[in-house]
Protein backbone atom coordinates (compact mmCIF):
# COMPACT_ATOMS: atom_id res chain seq x y z
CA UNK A 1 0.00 0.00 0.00
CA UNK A 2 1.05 3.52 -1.06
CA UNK A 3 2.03 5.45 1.70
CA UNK A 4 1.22 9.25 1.70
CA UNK A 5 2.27 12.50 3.40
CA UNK A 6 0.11 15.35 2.64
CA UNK A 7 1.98 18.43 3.86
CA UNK A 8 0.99 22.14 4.37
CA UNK A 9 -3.08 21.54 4.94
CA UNK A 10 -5.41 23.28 6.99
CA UNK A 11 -6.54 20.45 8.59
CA UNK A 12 -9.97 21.14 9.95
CA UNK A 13 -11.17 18.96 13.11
CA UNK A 14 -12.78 18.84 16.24
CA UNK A 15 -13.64 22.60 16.39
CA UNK A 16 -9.86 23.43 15.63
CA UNK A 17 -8.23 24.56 12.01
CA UNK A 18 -4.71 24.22 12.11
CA UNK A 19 -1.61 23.73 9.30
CA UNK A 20 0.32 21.18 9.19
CA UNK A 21 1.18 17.90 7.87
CA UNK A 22 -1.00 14.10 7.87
CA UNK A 23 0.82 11.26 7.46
CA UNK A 24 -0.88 8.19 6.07
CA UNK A 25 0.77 4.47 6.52
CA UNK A 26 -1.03 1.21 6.31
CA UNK A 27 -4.27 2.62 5.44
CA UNK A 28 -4.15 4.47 8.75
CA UNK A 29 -3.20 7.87 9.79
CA UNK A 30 -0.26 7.43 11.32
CA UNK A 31 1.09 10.89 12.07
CA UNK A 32 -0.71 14.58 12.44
CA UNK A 33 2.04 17.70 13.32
CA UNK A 34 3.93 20.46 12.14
CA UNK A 35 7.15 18.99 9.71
CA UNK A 36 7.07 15.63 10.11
CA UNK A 37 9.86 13.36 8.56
CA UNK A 38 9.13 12.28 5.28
CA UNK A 39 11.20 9.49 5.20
CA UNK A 40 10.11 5.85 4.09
CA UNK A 41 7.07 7.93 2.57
CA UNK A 42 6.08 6.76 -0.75
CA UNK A 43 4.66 10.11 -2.21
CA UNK A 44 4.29 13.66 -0.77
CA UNK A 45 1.46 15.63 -1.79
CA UNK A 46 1.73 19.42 -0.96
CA UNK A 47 -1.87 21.27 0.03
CA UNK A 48 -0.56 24.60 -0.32
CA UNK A 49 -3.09 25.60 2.32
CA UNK A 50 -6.11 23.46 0.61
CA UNK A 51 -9.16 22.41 3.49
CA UNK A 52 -7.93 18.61 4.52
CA UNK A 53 -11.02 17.30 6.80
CA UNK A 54 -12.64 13.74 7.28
CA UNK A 55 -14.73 12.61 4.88
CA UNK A 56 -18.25 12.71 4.55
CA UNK A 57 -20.11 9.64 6.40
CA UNK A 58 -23.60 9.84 4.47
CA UNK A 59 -26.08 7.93 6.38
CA UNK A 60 -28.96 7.76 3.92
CA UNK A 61 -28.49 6.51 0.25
CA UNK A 62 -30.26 3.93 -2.21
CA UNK A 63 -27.78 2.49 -4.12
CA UNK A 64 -30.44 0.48 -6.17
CA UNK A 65 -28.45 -2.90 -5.67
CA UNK A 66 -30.10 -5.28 -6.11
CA UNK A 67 -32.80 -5.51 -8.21
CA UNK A 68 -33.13 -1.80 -9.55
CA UNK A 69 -29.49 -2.20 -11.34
CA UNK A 70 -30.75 -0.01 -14.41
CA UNK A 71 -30.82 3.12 -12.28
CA UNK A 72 -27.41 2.58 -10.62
CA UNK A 73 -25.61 -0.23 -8.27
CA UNK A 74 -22.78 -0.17 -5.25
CA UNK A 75 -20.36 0.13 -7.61
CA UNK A 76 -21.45 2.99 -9.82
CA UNK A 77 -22.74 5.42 -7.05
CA UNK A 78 -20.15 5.48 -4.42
CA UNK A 79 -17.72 5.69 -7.28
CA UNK A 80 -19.92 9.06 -7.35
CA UNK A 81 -19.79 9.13 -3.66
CA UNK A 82 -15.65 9.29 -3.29
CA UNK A 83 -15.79 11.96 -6.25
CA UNK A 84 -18.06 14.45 -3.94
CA UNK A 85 -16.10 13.72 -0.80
CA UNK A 86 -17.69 10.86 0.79
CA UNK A 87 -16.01 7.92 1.94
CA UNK A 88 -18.26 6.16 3.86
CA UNK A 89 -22.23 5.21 3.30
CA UNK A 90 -25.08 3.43 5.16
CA UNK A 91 -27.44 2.78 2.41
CA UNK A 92 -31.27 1.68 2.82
CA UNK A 93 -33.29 -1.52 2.12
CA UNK A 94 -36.05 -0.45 -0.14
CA UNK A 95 -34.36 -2.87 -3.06
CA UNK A 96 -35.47 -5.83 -4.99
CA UNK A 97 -36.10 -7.94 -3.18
CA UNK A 98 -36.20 -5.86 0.26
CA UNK A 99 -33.44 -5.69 2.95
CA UNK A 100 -36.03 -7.44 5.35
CA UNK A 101 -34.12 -10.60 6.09
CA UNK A 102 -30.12 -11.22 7.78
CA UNK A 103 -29.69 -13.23 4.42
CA UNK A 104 -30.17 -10.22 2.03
CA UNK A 105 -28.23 -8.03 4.49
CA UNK A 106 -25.02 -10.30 4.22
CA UNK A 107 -25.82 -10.80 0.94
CA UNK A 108 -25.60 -6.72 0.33
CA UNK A 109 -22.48 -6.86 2.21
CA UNK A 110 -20.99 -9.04 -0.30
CA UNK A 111 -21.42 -7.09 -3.50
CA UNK A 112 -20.10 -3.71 -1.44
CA UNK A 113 -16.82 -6.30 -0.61
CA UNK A 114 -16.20 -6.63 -4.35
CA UNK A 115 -17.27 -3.49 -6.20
CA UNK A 116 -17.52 -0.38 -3.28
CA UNK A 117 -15.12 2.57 -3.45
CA UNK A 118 -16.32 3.78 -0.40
CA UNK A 119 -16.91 2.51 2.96
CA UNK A 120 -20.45 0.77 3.71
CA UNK A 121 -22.90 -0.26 6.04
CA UNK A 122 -26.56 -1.31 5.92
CA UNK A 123 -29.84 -0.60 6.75
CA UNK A 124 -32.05 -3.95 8.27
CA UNK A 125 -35.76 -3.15 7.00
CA UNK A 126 -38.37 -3.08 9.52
CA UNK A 127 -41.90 -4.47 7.92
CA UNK A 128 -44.92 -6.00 9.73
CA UNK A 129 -43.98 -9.29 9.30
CA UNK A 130 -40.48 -9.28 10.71
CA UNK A 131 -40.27 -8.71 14.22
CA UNK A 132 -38.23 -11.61 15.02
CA UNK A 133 -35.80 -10.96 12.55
CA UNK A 134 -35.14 -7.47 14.19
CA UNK A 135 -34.84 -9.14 17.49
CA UNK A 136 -32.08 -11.54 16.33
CA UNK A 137 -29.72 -8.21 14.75
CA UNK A 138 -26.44 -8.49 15.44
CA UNK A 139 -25.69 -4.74 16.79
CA UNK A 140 -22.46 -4.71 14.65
CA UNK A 141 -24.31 -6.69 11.37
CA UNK A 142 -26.05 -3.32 10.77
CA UNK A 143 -26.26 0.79 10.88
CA UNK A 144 -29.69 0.52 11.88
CA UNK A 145 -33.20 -0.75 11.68
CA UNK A 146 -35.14 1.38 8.87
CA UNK A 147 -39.07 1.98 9.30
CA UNK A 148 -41.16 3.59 6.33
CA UNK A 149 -44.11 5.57 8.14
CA UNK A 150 -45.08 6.70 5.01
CA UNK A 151 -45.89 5.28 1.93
CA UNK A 152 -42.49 2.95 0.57
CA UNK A 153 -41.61 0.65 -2.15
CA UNK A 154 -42.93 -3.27 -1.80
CA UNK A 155 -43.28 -4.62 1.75
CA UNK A 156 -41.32 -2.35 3.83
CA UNK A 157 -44.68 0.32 5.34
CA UNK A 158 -44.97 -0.66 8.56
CA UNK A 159 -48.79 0.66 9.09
CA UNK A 160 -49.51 -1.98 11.80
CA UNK A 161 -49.29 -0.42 14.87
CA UNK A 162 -48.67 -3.40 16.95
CA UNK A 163 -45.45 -4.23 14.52
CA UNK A 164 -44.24 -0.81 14.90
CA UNK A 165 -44.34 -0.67 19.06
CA UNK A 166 -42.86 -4.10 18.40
CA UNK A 167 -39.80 -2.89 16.79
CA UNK A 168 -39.19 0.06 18.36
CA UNK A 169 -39.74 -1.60 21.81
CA UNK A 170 -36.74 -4.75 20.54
CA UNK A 171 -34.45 -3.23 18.16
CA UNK A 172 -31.03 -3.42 19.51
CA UNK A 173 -30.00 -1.09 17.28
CA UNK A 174 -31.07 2.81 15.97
CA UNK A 175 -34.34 2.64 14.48
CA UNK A 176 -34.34 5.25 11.80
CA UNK A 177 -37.67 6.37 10.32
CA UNK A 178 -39.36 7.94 7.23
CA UNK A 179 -42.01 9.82 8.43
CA UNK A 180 -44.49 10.76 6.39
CA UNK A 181 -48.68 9.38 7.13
CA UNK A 182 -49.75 7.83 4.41
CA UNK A 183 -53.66 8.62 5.09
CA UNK A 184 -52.86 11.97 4.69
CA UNK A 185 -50.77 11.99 1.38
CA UNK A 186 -53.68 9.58 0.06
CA UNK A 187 -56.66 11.90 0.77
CA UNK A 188 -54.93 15.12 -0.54
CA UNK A 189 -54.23 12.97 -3.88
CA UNK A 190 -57.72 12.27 -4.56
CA UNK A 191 -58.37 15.41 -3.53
CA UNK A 192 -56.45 16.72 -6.62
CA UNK A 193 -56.96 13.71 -8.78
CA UNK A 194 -60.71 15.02 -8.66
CA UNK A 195 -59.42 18.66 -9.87
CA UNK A 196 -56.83 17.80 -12.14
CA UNK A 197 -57.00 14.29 -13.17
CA UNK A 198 -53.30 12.79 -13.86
CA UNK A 199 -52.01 16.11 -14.72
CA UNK A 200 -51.64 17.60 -11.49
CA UNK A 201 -49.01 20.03 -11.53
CA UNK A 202 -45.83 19.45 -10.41
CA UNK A 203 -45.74 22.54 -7.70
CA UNK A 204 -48.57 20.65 -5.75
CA UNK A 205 -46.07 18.06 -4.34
CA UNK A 206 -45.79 20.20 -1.17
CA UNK A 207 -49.29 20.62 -0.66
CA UNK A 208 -49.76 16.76 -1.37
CA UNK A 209 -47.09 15.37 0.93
CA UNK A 210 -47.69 18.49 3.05
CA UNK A 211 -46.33 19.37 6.59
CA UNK A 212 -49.28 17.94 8.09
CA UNK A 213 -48.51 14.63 6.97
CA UNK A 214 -45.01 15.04 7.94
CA UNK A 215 -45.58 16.44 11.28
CA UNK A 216 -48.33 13.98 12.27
CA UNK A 217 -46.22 11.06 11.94
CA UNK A 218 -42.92 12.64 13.05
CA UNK A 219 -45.18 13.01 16.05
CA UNK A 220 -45.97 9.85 16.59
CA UNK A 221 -42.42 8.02 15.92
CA UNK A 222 -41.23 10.69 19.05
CA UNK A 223 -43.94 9.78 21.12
CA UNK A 224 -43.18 5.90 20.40
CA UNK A 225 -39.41 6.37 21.54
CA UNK A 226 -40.52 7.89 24.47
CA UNK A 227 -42.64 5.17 25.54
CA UNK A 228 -41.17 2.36 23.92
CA UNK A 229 -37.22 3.68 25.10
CA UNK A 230 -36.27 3.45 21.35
CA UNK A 231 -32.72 5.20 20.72
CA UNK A 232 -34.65 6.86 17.18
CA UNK A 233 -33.01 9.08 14.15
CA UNK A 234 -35.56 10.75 12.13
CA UNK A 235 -34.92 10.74 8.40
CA UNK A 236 -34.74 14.17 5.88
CA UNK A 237 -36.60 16.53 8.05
CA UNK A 238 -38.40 18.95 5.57
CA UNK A 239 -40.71 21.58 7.54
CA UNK A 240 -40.20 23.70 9.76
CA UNK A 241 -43.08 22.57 12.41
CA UNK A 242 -41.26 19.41 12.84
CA UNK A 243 -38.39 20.81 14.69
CA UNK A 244 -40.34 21.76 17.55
CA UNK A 245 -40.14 18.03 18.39
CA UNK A 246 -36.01 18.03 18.60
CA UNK A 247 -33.58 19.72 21.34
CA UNK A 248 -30.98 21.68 21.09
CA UNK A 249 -28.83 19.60 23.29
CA UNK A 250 -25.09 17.66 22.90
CA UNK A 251 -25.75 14.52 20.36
CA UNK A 252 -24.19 12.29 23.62
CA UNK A 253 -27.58 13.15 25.70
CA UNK A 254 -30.06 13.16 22.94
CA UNK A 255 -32.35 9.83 22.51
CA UNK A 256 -33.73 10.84 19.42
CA UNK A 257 -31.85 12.62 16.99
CA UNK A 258 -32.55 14.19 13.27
CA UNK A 259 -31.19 14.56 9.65
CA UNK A 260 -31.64 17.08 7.16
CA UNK A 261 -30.73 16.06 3.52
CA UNK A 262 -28.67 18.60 1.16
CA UNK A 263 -31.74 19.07 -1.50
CA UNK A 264 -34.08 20.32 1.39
CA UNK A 265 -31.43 22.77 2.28
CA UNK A 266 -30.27 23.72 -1.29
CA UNK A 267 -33.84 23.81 -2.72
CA UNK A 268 -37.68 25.56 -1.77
CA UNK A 269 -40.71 25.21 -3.88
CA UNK A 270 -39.57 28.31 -6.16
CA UNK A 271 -37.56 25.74 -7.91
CA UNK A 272 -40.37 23.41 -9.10
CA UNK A 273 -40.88 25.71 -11.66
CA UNK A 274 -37.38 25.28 -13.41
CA UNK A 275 -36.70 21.79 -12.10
CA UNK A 276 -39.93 20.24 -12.28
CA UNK A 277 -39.94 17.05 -11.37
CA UNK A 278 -36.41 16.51 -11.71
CA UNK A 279 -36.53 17.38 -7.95
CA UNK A 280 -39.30 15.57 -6.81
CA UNK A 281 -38.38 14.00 -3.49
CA UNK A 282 -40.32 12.60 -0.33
CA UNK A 283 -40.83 13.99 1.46
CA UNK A 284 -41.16 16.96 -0.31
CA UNK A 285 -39.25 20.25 -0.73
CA UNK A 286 -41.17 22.48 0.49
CA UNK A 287 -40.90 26.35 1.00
CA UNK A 288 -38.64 29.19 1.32
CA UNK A 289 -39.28 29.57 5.48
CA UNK A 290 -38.73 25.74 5.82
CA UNK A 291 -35.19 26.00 4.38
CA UNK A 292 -34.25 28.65 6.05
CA UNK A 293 -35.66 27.04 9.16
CA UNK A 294 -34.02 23.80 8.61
CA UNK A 295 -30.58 25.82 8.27
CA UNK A 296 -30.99 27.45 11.39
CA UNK A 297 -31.83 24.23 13.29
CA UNK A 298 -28.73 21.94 11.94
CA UNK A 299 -27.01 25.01 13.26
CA UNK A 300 -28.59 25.50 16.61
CA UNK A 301 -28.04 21.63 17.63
CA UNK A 302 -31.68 20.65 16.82
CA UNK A 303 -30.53 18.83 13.66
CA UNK A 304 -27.70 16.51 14.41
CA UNK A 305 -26.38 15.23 10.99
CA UNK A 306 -26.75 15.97 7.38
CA UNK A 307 -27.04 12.99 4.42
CA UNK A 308 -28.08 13.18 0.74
CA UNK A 309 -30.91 10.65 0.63
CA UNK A 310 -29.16 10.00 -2.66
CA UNK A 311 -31.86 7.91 -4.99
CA UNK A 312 -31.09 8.00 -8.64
CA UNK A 313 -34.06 7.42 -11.27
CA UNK A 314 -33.56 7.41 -14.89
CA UNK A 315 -33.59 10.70 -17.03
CA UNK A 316 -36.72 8.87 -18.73
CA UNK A 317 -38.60 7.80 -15.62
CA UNK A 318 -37.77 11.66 -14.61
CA UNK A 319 -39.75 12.83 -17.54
CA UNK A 320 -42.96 10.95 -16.87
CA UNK A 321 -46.01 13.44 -15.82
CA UNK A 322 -46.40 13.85 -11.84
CA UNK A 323 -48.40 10.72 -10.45
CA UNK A 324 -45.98 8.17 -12.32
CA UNK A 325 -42.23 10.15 -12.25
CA UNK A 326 -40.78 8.44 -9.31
CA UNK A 327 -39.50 10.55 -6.35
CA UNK A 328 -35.65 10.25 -5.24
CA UNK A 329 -32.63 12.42 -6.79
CA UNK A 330 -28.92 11.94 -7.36
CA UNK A 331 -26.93 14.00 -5.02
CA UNK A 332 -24.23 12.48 -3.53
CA UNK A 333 -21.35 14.17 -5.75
CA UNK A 334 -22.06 17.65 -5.10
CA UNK A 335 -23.29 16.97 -1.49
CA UNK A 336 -20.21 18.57 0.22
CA UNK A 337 -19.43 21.67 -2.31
CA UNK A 338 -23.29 22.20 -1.96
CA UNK A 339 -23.30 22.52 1.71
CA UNK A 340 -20.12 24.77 1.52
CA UNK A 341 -21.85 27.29 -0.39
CA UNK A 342 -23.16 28.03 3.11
CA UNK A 343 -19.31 28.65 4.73
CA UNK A 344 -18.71 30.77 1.95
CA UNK A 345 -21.86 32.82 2.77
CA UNK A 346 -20.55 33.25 6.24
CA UNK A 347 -23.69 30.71 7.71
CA UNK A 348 -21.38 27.91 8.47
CA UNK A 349 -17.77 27.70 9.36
CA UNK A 350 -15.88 25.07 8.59
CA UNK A 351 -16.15 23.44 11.76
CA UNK A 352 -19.46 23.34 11.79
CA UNK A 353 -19.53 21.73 8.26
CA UNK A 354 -17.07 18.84 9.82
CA UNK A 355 -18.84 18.38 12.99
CA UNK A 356 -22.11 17.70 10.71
CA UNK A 357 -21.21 15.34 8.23
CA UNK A 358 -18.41 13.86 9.62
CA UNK A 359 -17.96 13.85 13.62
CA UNK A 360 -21.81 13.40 14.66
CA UNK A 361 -22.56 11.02 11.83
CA UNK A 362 -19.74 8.66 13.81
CA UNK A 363 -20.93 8.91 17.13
CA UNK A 364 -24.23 9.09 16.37
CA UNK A 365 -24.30 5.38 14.92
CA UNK A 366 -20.89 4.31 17.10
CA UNK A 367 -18.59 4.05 13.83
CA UNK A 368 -15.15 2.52 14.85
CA UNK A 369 -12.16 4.17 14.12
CA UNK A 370 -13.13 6.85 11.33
CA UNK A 371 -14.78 10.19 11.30
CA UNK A 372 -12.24 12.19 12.30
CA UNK A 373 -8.48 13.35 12.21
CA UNK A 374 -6.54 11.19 14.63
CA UNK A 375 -3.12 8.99 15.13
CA UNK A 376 -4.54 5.57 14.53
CA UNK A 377 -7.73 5.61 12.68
CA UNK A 378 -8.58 5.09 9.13
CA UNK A 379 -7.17 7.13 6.85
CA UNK A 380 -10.66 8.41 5.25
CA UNK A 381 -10.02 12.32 4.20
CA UNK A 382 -10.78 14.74 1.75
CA UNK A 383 -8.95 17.51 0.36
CA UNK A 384 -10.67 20.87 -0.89
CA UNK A 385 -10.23 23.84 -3.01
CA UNK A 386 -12.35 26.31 -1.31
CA UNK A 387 -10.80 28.97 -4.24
CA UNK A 388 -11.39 26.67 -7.04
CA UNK A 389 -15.50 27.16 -8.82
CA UNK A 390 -16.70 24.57 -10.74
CA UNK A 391 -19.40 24.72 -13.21
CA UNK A 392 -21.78 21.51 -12.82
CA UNK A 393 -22.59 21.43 -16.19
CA UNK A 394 -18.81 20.97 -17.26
CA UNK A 395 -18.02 17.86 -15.31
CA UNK A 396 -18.57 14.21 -15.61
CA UNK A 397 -21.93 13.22 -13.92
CA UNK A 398 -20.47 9.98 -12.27
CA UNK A 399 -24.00 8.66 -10.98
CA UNK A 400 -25.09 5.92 -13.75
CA UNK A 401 -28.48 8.17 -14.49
CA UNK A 402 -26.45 10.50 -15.86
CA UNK A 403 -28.16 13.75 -14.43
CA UNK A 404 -28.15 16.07 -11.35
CA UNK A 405 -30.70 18.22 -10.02
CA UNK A 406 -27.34 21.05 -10.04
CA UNK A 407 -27.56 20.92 -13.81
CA UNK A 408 -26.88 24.90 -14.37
CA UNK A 409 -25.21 25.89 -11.08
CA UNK A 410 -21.58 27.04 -9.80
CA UNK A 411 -20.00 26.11 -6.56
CA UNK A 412 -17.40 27.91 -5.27
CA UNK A 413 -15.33 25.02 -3.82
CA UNK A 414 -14.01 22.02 -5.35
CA UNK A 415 -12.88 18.34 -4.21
CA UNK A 416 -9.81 17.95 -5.23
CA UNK A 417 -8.66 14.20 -3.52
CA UNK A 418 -10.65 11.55 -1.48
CA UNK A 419 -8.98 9.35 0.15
CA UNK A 420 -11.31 6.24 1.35
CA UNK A 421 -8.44 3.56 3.90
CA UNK A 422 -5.40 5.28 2.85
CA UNK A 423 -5.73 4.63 -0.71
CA UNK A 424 -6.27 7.56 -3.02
CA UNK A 425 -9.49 6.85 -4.67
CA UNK A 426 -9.87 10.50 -6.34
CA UNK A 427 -8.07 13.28 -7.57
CA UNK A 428 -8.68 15.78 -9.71
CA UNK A 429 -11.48 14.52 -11.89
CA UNK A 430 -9.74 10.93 -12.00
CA UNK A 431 -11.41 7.87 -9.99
CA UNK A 432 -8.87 4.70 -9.56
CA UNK A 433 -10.06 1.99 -10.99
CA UNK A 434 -9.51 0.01 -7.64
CA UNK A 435 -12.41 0.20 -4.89
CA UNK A 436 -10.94 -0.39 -1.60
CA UNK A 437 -14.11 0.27 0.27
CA UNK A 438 -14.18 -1.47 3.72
CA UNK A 439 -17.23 -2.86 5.67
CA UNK A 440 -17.68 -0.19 8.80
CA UNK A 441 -17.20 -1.35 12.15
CA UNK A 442 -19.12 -0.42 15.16
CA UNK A 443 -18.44 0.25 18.92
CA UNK A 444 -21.64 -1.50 20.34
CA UNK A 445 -21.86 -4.22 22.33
């Protein structure tokens, strides 16, 4: 293995930004300090001052493996994944067939050992039918347990209410939920179905999958945990009334924690109008106040991590009028430079940025041994250009659909290496052909 010294980085971690140098050995950081020795160091890579931070730990993705291959698999998307900074992913079990049994989770696990670039975990599936098989998790098999309150793909709603205080009462492990009720987002259909027929327009989505439907079952998954003693992470908040059910308190005394998702920070309903449904997501963006909201509570403490919810469709499913175009967009290569828009604003420092997507993400689900800068752990890092624009429009799109709800935009940062266990998976606009992803480990007992 290639050992590296990256010298002369700002090195951003743990509330502190300080120069100096990171030396990488056996996959492993194995040095951090001012002019250290470069000897028995294969190759030296020189910053110049460039951001050097952890990388991204995205906990929500659909990688579409197996079953939904066409749209993208492991391979393809975290190859997209190291390219926007992110080195590690815990991706969900909506496939085909579902995630629901220990089988299909080891057998996930298997394709990610052969064809992942980055780092990867799994989500167990939660369904009505599978109580037992959440009891028997092994803590360390699996990121979490994932629950669909809302509306999902095949057998993975969990509408029962005596499976859901089931599996929030026994999971051993994070139960993270969708919440969206389902009763809700069906009534307000019809509702417009009756108005519009199929062609309802696309700026409805909001006002279909509206903040009452998110609130009333982000309601109820907090008032399960409390009763039930669930340790529960609520999925891609989107509305502002939801976060009067978080606290603004450390992530270490929190039982229930939150994520926002990039798109529902980037985006409001003004941009229906361009994007169409090219960024239609569920839940749903929704407007202006929510964003700003949102923003304001990932930086307050009520929002604990941020993920991309990365789900790539076809450009040709994308095109289909509103009722049939399926929801879910491709985000995770301009997940990072998006969110640093927001440090170049002044919002966010860099810190903050790190502690979000990086530092919470691995104590929040007890990663071992990565998620930040120190002597010892995994050498997972990313290195970034916060001088260097780049145009979206003139780069590769590396997810296999081939499109990206940035189509026409200009970030003022760029990534310019990823390193994923030491090895250099990306730099400057070139992906090794070698994934060297590794299955994460967890602290948990």
């Amino acid at each position: 293995m290639t050992t590296f010294m990256i010298v002369n980085a700002l090195t951003v971690n743990e509330g502190l930004s300080v120069i100096q140098d990171v030396r990488i050995r056996g996959g492993r950081i194995d040095a951090i300090g001012k002019n250290l020795s470069a000897e028995k160091v294969d190759r030296v890579i020189d910053a110049d001052g460039r951001i050097l931070f952890p990388g991204m730990i995205d906990d929500h993705v659909h990688f579409r493996e197996p079953g939904l291959t066409h749209k993208g698999d492991i391979g393809s998307e975290s190859r997209a994944a190291v390219c926007g900074g992110i080195t590690s992913f815990m991706e969900m079990p909506n496939t085909s067939p579902p995630t629901t049994t220990i089988k299909r989770l080891e057998e996930k696990h298997h394709i990610a050992g052969r064809t992942s670039f980055a780092n990867y975990s799994f989500y167990l599936g939660g369904a009505n039918d599978n109580i037992e098989v959440v009891k028997r998790l092994d803590p360390k098999q699996a990121c979490g347990v994932k629950v669909f309150m809302g509306a999902s793909t095949g057998n993975m709603l969990v509408d029962d209410p005596v499976s859901l205080e089931q599996i929030f009462s026994h999971s051993p492990v994070i139960v993270a939920t969708h919440c969206e009720d389902s009763p809700t987002i069906d009534a307000n259909t019809r509702r417009y179905q009756k108005i519009y027929g199929d062609d309802i327009p696309m700026d409805l989505h909001p006002v279909i999958r509206s903040e009452k439907a998110c609130y009333r079952s982000s309601a109820l998954a907090v008032e399960l945990a409390g009763r039930c003693n669930t340790r529960l992470h609520i999925l891609h908040l989107s509305t502002a009334k939801e976060l009067d059910l978080f606290q603004s308190l450390p992530l270490e005394e929190k039982q229930i924690t939150a994520e926002v998702c990039v798109h529902h920070l980037f985006f409001s309903d003004v941009d229906y109008r361009e994007k169409d449904t090219l960024i239609k997501c569920n839940p749903a963006i929704k407007r202006e106040d929510d964003r700003r909201e949102l923003l304001a509570a990932l930086k307050d403490g009520r929002i604990d991590v941020v993920g991309t919810d990365h789900a790539p469709h076809t450009w040709e499913e994308k095109q289909q009028p509103y009722l049939k175009a399926p929801s879910g967009l491709p985000l995770v290569q301009h997940a990072l430079v998006s969110l640093l828009e927001y440090v170049h604003d002044g919002f966010f420092t860099l810190e903050q940025v790190v502690e979000k997507v990086a530092h919470a993400p691995a104590r929040l689900f007890d990663v071992k041994e990565r998620g930040y800068l120190r002597e010892g752990y995994w050498a997972d890092l990313v290195l970034v250009d916060m001088k260097q624009s780049i145009v979206v429009d003139d780069q590769p799109i590396y997810s296999r659909c081939g499109w990206t709800p940035f189509a026409g935009r200009t970030f003022r940062s760029d990534i310019i290496a990823t390193f994923v266990n030491g090895h250099q998976a990306y730099s400057n606009g070139m992906i090794d052909s070698q994934p060297t992803g590794k299955r994460l480990a967890f602290c948990r007992r």
